[in-house]
PDB file of N, CA and C in Angstrom:
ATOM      1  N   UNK A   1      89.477 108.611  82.081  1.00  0.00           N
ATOM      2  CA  UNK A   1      88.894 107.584  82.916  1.00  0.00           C
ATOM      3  C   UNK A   1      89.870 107.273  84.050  1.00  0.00           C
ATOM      4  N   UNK A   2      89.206 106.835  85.323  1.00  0.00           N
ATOM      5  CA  UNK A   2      90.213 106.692  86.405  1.00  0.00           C
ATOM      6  C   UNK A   2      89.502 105.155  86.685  1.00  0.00           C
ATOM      7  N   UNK A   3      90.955 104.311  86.821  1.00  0.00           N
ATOM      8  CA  UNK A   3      90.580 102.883  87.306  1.00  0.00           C
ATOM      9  C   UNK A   3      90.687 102.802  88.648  1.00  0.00           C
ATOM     10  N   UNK A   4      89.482 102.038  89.204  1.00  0.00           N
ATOM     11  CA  UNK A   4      89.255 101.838  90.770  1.00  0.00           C
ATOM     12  C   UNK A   4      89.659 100.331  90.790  1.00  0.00           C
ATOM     13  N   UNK A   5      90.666  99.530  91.080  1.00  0.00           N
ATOM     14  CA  UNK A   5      91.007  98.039  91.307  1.00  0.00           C
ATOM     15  C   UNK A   5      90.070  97.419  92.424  1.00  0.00           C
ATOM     16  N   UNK A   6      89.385  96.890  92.939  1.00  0.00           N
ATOM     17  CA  UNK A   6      88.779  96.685  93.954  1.00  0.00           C
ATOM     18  C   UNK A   6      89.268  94.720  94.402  1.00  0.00           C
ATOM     19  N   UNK A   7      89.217  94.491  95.465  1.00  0.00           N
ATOM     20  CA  UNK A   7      89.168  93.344  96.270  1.00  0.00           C
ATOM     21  C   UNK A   7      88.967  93.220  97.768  1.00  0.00           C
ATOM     22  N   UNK A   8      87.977  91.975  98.212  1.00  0.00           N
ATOM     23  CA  UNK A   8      87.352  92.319  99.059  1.00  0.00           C
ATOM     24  C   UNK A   8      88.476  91.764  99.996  1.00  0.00           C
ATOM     25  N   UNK A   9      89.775  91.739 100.073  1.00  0.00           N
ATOM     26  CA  UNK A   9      90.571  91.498 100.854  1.00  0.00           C
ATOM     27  C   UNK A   9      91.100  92.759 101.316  1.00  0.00           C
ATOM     28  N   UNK A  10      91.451  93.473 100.441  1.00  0.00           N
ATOM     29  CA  UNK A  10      91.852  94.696 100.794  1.00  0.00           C
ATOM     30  C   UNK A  10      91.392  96.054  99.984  1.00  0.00           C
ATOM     31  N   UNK A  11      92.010  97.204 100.410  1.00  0.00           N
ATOM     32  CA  UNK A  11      91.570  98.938 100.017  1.00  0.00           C
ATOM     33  C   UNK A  11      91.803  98.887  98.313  1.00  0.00           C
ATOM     34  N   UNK A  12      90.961 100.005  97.837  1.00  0.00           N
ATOM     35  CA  UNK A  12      90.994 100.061  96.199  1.00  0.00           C
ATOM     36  C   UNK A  12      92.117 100.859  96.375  1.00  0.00           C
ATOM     37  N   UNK A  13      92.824 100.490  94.925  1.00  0.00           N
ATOM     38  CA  UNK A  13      93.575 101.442  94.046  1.00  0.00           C
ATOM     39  C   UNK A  13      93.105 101.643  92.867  1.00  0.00           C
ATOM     40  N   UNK A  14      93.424 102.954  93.131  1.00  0.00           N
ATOM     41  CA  UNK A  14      92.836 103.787  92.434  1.00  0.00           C
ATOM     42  C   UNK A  14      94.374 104.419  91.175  1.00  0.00           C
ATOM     43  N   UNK A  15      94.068 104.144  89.913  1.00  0.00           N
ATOM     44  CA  UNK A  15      95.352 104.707  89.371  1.00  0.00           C
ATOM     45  C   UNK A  15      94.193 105.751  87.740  1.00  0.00           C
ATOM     46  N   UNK A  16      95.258 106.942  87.419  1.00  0.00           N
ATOM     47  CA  UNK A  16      94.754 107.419  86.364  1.00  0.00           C
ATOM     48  C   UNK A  16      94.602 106.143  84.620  1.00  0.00           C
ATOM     49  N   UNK A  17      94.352 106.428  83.828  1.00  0.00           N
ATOM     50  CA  UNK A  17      93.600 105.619  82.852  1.00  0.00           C
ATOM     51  C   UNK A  17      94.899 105.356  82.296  1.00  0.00           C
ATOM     52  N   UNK A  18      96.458 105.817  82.049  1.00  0.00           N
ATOM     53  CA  UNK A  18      97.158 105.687  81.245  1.00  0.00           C
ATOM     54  C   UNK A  18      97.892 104.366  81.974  1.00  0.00           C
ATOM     55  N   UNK A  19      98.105 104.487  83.423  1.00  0.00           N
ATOM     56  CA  UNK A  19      98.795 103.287  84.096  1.00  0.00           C
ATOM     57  C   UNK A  19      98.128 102.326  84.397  1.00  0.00           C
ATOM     58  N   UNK A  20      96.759 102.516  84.721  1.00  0.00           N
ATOM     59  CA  UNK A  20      95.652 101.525  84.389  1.00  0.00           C
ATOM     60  C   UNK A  20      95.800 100.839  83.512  1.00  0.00           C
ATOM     61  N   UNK A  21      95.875 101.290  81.993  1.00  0.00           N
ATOM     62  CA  UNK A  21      95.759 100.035  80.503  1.00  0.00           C
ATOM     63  C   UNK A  21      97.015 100.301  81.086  1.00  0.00           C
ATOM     64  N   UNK A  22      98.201 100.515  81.288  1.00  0.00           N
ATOM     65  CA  UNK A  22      99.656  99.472  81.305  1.00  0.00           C
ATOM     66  C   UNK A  22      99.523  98.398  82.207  1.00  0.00           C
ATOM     67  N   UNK A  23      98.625  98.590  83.177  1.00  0.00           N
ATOM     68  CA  UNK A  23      99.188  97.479  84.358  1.00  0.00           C
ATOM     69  C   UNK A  23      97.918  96.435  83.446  1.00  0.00           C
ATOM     70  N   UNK A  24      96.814  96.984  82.993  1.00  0.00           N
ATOM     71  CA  UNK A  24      96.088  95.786  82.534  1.00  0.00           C
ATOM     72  C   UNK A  24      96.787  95.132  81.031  1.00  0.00           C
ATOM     73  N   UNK A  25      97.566  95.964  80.117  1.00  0.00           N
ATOM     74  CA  UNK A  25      97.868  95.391  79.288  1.00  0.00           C
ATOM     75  C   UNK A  25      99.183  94.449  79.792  1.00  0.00           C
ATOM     76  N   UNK A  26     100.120  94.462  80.610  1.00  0.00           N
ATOM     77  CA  UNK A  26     100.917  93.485  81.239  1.00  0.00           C
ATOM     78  C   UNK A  26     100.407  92.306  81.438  1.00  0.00           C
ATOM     79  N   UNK A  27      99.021  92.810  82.112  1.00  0.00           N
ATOM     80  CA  UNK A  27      98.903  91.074  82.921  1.00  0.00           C
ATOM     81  C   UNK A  27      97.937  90.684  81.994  1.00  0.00           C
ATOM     82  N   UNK A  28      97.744  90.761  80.932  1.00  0.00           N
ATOM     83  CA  UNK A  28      96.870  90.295  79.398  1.00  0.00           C
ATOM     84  C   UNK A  28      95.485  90.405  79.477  1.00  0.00           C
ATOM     85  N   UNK A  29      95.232  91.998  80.227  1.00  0.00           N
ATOM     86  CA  UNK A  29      94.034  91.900  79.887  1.00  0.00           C
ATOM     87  C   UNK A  29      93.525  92.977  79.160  1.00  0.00           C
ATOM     88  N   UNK A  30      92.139  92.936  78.625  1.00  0.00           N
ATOM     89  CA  UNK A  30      91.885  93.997  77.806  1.00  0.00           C
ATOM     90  C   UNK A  30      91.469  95.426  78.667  1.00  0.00           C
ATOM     91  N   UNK A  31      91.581  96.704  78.288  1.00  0.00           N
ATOM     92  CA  UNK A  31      91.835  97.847  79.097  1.00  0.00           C
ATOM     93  C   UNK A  31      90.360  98.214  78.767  1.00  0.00           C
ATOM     94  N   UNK A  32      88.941  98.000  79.767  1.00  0.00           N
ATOM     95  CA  UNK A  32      87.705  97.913  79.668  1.00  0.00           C
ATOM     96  C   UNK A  32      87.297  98.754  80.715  1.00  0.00           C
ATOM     97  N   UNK A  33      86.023  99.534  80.701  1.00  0.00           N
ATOM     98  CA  UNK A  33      85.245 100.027  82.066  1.00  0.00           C
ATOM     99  C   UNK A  33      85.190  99.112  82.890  1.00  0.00           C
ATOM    100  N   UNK A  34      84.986  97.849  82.537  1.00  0.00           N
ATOM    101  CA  UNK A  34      84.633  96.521  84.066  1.00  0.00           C
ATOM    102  C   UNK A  34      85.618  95.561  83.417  1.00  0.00           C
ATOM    103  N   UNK A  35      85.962  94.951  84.285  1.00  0.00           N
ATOM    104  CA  UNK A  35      86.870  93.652  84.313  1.00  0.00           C
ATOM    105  C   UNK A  35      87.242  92.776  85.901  1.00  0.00           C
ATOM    106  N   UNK A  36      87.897  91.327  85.739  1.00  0.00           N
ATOM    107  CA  UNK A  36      87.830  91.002  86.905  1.00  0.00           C
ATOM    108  C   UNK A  36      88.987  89.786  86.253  1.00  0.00           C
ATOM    109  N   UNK A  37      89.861  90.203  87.329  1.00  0.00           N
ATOM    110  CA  UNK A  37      91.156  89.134  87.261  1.00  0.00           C
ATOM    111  C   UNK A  37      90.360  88.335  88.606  1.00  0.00           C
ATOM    112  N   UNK A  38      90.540  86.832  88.538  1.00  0.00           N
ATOM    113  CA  UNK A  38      90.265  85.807  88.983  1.00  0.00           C
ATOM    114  C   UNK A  38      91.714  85.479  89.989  1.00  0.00           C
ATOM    115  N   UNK A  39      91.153  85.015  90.850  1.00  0.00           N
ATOM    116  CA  UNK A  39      92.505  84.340  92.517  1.00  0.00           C
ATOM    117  C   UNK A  39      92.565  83.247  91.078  1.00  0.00           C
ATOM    118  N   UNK A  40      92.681  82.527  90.177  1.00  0.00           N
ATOM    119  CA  UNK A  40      93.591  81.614  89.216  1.00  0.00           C
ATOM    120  C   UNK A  40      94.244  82.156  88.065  1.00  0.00           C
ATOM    121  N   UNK A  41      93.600  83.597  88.021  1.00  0.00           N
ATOM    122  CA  UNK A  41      94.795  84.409  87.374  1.00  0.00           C
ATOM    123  C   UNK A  41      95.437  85.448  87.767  1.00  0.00           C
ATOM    124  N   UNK A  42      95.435  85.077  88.785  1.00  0.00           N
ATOM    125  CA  UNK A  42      96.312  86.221  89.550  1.00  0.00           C
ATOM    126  C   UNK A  42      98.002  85.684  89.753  1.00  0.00           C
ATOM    127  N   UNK A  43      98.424  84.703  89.891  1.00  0.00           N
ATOM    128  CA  UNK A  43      99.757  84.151  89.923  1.00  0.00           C
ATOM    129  C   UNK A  43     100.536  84.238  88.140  1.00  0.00           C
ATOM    130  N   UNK A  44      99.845  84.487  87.198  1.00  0.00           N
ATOM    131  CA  UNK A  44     100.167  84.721  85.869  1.00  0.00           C
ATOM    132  C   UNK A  44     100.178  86.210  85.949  1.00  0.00           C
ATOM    133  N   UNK A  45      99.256  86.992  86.469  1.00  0.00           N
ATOM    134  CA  UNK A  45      99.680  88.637  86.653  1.00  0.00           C
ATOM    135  C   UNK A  45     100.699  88.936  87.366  1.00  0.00           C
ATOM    136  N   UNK A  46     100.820  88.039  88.162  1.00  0.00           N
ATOM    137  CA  UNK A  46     101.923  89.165  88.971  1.00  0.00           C
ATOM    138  C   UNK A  46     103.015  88.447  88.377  1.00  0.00           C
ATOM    139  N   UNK A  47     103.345  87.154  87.691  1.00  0.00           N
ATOM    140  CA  UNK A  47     104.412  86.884  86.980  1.00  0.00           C
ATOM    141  C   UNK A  47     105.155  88.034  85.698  1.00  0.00           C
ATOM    142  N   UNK A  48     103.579  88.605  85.254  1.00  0.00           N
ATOM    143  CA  UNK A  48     103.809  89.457  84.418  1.00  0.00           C
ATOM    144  C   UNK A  48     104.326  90.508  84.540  1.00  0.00           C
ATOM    145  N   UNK A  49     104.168  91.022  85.713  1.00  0.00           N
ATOM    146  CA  UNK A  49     104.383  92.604  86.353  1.00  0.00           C
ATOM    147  C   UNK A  49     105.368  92.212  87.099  1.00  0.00           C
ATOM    148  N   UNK A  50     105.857  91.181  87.512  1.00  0.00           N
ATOM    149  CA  UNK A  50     107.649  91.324  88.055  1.00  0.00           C
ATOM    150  C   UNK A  50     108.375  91.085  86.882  1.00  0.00           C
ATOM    151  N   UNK A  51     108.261  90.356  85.518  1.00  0.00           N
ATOM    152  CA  UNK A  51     108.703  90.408  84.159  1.00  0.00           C
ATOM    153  C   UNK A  51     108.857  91.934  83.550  1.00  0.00           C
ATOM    154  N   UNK A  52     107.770  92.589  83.371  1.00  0.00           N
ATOM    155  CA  UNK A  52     107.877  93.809  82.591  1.00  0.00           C
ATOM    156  C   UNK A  52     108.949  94.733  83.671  1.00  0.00           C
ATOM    157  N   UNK A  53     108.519  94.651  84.902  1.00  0.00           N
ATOM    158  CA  UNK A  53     109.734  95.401  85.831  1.00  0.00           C
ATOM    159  C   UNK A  53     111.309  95.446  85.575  1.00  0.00           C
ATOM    160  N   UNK A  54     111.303  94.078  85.472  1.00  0.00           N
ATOM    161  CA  UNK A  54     112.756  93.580  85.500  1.00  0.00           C
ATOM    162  C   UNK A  54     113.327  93.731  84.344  1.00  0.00           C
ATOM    163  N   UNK A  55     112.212  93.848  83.197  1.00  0.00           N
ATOM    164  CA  UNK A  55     112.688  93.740  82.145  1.00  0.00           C
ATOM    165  C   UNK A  55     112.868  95.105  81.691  1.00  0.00           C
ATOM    166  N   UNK A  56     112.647  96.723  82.191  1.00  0.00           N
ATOM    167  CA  UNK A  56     112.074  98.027  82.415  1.00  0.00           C
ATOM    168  C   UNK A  56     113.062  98.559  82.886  1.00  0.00           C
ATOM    169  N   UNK A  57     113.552  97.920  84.173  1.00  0.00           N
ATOM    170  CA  UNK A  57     114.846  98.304  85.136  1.00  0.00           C
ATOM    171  C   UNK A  57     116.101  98.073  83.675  1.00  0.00           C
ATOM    172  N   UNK A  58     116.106  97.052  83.654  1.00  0.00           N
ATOM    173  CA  UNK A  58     117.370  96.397  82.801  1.00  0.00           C
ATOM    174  C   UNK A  58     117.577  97.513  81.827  1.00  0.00           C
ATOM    175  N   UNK A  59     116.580  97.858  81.129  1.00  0.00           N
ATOM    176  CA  UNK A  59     116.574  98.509  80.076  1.00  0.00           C
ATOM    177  C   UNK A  59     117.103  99.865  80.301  1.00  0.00           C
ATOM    178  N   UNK A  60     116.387 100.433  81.798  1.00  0.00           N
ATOM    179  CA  UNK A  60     116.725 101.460  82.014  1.00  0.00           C
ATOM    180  C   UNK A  60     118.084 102.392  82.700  1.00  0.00           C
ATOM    181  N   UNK A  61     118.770 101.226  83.203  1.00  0.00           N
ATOM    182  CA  UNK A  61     119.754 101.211  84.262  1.00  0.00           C
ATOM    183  C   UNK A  61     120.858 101.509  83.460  1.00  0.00           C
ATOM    184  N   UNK A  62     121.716 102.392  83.505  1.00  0.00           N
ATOM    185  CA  UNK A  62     122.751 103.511  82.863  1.00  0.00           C
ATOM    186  C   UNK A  62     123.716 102.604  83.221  1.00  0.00           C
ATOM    187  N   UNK A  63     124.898 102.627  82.023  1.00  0.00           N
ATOM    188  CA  UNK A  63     125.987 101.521  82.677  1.00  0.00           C
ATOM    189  C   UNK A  63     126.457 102.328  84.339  1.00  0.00           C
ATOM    190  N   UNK A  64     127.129 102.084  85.299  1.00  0.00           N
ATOM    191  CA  UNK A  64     127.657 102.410  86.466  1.00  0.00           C
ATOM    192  C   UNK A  64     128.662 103.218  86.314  1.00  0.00           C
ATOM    193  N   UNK A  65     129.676 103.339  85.433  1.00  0.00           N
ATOM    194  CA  UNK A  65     130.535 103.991  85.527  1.00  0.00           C
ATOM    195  C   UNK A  65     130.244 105.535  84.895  1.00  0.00           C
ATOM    196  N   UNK A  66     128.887 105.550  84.259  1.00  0.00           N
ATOM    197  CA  UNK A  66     128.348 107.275  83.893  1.00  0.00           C
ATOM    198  C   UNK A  66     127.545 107.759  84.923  1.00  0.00           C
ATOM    199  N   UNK A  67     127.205 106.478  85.856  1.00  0.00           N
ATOM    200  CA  UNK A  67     126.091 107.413  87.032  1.00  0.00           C
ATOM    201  C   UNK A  67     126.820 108.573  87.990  1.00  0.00           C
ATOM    202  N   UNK A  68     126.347 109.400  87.780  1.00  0.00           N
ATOM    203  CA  UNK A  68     126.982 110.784  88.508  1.00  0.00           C
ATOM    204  C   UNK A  68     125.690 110.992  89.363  1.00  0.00           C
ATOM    205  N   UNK A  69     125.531 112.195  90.109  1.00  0.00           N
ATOM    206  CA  UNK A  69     124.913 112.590  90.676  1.00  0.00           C
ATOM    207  C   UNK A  69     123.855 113.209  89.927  1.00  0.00           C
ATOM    208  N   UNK A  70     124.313 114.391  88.725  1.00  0.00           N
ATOM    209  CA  UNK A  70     123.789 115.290  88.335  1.00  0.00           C
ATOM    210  C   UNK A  70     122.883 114.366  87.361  1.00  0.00           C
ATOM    211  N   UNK A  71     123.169 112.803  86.452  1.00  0.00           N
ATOM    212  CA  UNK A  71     122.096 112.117  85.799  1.00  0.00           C
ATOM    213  C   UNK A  71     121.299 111.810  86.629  1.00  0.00           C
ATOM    214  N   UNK A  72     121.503 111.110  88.103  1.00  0.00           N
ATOM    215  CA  UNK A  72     120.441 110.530  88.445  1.00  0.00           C
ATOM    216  C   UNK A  72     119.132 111.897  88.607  1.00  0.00           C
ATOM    217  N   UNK A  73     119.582 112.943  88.736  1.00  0.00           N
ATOM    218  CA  UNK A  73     118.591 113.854  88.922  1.00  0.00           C
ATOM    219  C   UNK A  73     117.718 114.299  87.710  1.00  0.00           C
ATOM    220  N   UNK A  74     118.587 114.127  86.357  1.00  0.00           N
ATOM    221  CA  UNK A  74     118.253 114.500  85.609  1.00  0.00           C
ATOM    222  C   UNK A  74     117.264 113.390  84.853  1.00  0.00           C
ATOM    223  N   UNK A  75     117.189 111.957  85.432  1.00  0.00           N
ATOM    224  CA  UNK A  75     116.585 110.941  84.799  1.00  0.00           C
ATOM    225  C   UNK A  75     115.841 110.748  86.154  1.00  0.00           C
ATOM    226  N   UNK A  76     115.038 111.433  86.736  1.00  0.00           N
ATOM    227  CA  UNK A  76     114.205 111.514  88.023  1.00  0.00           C
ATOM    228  C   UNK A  76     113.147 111.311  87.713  1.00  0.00           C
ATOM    229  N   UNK A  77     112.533 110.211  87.219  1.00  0.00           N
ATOM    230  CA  UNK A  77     111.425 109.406  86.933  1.00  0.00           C
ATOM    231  C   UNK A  77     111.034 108.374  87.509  1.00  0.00           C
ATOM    232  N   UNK A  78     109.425 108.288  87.799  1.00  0.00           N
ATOM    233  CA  UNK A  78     109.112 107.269  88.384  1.00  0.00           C
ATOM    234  C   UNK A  78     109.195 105.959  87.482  1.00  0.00           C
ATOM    235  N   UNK A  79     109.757 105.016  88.379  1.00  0.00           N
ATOM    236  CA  UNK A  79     109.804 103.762  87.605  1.00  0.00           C
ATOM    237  C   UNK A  79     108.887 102.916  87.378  1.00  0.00           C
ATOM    238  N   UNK A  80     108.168 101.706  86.441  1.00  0.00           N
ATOM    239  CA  UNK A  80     107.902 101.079  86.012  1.00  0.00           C
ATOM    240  C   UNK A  80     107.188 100.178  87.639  1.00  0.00           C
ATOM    241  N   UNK A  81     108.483 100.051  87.886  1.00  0.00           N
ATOM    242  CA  UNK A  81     107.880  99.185  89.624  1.00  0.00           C
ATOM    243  C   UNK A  81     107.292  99.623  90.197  1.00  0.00           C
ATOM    244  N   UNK A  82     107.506 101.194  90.295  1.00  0.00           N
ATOM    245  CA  UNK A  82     107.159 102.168  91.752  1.00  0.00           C
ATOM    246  C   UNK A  82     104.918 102.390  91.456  1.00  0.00           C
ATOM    247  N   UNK A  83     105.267 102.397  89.764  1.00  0.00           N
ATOM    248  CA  UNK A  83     103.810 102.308  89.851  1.00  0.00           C
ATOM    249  C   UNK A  83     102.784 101.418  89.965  1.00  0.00           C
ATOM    250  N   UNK A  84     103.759 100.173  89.725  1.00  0.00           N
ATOM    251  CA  UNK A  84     103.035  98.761  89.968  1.00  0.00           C
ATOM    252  C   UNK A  84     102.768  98.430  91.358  1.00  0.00           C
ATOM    253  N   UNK A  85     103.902  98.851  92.151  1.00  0.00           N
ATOM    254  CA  UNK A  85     103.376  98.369  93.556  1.00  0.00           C
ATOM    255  C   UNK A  85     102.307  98.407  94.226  1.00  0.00           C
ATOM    256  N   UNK A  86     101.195  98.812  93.801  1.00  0.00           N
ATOM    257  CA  UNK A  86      99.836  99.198  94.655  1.00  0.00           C
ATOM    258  C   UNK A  86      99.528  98.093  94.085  1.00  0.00           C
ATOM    259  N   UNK A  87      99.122  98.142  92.904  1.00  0.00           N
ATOM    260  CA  UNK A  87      98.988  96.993  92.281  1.00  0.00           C
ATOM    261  C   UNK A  87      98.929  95.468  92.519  1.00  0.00           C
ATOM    262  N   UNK A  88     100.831  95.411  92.723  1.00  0.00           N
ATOM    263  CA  UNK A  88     101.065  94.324  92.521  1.00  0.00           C
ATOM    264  C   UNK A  88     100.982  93.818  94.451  1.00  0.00           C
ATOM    265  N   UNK A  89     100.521  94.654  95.141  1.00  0.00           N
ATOM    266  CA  UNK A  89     100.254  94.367  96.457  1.00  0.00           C
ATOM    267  C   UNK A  89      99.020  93.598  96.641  1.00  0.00           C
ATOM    268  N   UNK A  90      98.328  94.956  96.123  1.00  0.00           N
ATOM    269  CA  UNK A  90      96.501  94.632  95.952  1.00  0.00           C
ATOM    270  C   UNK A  90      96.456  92.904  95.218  1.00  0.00           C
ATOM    271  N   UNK A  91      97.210  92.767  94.597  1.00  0.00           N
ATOM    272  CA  UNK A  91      96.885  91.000  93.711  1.00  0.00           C
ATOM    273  C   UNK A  91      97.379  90.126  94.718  1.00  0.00           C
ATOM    274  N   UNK A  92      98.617  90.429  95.298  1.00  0.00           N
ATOM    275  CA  UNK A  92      99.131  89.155  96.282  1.00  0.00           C
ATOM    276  C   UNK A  92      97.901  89.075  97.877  1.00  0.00           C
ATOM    277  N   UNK A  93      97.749  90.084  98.423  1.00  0.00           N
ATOM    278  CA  UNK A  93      96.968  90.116  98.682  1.00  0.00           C
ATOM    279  C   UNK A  93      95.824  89.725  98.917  1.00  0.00           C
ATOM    280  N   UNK A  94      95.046  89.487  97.362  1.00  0.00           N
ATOM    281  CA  UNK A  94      93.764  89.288  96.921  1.00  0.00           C
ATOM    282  C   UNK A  94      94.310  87.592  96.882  1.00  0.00           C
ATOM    283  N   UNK A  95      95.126  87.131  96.568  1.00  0.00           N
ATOM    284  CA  UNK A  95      95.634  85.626  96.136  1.00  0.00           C
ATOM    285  C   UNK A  95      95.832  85.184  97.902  1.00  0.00           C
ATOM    286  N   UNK A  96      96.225  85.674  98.614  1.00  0.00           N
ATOM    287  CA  UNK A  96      96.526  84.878  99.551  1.00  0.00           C
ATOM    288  C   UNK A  96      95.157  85.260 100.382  1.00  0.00           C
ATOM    289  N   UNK A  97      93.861  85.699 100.347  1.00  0.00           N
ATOM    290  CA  UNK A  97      93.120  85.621 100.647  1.00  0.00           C
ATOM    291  C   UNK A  97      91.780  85.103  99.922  1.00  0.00           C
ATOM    292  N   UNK A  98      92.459  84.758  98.776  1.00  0.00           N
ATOM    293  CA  UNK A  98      91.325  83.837  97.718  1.00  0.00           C
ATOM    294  C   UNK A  98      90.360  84.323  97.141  1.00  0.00           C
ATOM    295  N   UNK A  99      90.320  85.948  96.852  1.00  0.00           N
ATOM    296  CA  UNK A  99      89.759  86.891  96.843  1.00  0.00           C
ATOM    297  C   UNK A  99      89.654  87.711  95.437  1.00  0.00           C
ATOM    298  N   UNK A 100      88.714  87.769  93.739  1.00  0.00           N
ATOM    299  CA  UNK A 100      88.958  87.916  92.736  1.00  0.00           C
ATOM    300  C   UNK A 100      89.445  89.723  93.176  1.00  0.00           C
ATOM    301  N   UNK A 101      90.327  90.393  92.356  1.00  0.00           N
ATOM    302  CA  UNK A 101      90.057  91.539  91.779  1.00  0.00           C
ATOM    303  C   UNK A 101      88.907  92.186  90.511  1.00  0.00           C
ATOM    304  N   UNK A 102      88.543  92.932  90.792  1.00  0.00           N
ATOM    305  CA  UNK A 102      87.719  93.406  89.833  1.00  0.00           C
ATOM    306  C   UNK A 102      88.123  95.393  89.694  1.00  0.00           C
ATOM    307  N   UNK A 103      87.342  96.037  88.628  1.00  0.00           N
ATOM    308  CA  UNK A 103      87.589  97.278  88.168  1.00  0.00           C
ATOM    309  C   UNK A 103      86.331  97.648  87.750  1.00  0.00           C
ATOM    310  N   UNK A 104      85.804  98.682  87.939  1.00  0.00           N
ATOM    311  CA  UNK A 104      84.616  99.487  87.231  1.00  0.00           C
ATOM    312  C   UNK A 104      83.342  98.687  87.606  1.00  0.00           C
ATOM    313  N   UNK A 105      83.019  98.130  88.483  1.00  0.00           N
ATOM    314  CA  UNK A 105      81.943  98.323  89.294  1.00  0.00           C
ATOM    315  C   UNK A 105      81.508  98.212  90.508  1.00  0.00           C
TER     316      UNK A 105
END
């Protein structure tokens, strides 16, 4: 399944089904064909998705004195943030234009 995010403030994102239920299981919702985060729950989502980030980074971030060149290449993964950002654009976005998100229809 591919999730289409939609708001009439701005362009869909579009993400595959696995980062889809992560970004919906973050911001507490259930991972459904249709759904619709509300402009009054949208300031609790994106609380959520700068939480799981920060909390993702922390986890992930190698003490400093082993970062070499040859790990960072070798731990060349997209991060936790990098996939939220469409995301977490599309919600601020949708909030400062008063505007619900919705998915799957």
């Amino acid at each position: 399944m591919i999730y289409k995010f939609k708001s009439q403030a701005a362009g869909d994102v579009i993400m595959l089904q696995v980062t889809g239920d992560q970004m919906l299981a973050i911001v507490g919702k259930t991972a459904t064909p249709r759904g619709i985060i509300t402009v009054a729950q949208i300031p609790a989502a994106l609380a959520a998705l700068e939480a799981a980030c920060a909390a993702h980074e922390a986890a992930q971030s190698p003490p400093q004195e082993k970062l070499t060149l040859e790990h960072e290449v070798e731990d060349d993964k997209v991060e936790l943030r990098h996939r939220a950002a469409p995301f977490i654009d599309l919600l601020r976005t949708s909030a400062q234009a008063g505007k619900d998100v919705v998915w799957g229809v």
